[in-house]
Protein backbone atom coordinates (compact mmCIF):
# COMPACT_ATOMS: atom_id res chain seq x y z
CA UNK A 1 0.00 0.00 0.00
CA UNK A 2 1.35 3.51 -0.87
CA UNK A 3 2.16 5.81 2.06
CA UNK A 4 0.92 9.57 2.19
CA UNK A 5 3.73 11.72 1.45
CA UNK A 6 3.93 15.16 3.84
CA UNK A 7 6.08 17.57 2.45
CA UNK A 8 7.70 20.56 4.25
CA UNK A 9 10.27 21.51 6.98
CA UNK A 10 11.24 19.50 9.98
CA UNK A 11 10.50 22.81 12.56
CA UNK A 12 7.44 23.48 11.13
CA UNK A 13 4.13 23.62 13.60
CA UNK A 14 1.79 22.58 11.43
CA UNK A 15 3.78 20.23 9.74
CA UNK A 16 4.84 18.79 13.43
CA UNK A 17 1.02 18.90 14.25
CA UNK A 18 0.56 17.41 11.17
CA UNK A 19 2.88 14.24 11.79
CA UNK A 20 1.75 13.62 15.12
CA UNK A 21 -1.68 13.17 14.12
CA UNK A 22 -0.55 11.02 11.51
CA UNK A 23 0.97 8.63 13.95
CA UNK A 24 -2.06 8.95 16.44
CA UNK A 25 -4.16 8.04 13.16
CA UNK A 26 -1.53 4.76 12.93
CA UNK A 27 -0.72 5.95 9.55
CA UNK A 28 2.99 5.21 8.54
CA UNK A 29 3.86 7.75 5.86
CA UNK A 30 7.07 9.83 4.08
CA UNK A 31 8.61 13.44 4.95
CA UNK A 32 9.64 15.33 2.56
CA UNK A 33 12.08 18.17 3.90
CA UNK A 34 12.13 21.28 1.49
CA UNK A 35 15.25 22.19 3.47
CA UNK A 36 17.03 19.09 2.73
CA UNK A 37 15.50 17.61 -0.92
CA UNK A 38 13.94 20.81 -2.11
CA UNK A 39 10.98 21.39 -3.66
CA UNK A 40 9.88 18.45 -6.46
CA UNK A 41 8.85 20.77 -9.68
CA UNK A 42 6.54 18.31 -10.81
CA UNK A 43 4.97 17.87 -7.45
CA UNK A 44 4.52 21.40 -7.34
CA UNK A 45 3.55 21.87 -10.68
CA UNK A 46 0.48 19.00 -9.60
CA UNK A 47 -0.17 21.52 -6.36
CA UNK A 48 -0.97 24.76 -8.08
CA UNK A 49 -3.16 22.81 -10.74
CA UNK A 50 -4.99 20.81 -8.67
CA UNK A 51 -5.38 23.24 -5.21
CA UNK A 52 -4.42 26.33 -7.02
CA UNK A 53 -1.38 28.83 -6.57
CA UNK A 54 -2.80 31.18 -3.77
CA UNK A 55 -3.72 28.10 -1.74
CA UNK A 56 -0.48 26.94 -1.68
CA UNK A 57 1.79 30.17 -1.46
CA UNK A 58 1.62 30.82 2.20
CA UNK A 59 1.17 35.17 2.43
CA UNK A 60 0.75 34.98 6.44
CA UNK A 61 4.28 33.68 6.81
CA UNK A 62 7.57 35.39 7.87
CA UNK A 63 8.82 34.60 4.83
CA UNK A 64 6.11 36.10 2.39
CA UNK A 65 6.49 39.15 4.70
CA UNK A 66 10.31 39.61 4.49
CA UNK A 67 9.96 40.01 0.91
CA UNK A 68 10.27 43.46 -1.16
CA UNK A 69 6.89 44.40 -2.22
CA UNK A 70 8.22 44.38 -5.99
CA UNK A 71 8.52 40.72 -5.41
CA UNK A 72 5.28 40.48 -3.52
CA UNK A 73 3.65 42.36 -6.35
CA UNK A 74 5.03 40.10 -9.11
CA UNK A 75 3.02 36.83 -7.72
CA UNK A 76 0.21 37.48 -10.24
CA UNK A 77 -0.18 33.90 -11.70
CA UNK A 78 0.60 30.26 -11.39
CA UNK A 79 3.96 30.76 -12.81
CA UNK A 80 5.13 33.55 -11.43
CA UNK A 81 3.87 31.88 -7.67
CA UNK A 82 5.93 28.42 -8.86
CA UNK A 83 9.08 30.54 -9.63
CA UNK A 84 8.90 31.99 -6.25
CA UNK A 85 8.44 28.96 -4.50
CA UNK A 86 11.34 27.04 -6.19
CA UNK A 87 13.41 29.80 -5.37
CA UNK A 88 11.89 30.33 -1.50
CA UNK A 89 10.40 26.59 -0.09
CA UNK A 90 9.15 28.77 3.12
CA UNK A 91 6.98 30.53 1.26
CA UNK A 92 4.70 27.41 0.42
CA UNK A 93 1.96 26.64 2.98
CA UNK A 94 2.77 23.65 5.06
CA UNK A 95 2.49 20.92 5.14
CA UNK A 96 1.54 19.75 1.77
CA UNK A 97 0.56 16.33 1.81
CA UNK A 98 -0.06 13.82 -1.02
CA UNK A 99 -2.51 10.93 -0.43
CA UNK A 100 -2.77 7.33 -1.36
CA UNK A 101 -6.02 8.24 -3.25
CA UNK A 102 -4.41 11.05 -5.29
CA UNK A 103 -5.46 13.75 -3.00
CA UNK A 104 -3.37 16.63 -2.43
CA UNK A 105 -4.36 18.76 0.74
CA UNK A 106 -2.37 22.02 1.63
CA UNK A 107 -2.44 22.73 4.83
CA UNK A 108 -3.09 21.34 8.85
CA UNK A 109 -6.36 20.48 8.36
CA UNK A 110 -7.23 17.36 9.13
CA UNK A 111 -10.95 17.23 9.39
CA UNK A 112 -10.38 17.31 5.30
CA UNK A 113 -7.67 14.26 5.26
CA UNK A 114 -8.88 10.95 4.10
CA UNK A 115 -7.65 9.23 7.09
């Protein structure tokens, strides 16, 4: 059986939120750490298309906030949010996790995980 996949960085809250309740779920699953592997393009070309790009670039972070606002302002689009992201992991929201079923959830929300 495939294993959910989180995705994101080891000091994360919601990420660490995210793993326990994994465990307390029993579910045995893969991390991912952006700070370590980087960020899959692929993956994250299959996030913005199937959650969309302003789900998954993270604006409340420290990250988003440290920016310029000429950066800031250049997020218009899909693209321009993926080049950002690939450049700046911290700027996604966390954890992204990809499911068994082909779900992708962005995100510590698990009353919307298929557990």
């Amino acid at each position: 059986m495939k294993k959910p996949i989180v995705y994101g960085i080891p000091n994360c809250d919601s990420v660490k939120k995210a793993r326990v309740w994994l465990s307390e779920q029993g579910l045995d699953y893969d991390f991912h750490d952006f700070k370590k592997k980087g960020v899959p393009e692929a993956r994250l070309k299959h996030w913005l298309q199937a959650c969309g790009w302003e789900m998954v670039l993270n604006r409340k972070g420290t990250t988003w906030r440290q920016l310029d606002a000429a950066t800031q302002s250049a997020v218009t689009d899909a693209a321009s949010a993926g080049a950002l992201m690939l450049q700046q992991a911290s700027v996604i929201k966390r954890p992204v996790i990809d499911w068994p079923s082909g779900t992708t959830t962005v995100g510590y929300q698990p009353e919307k995980w298929p557990a």
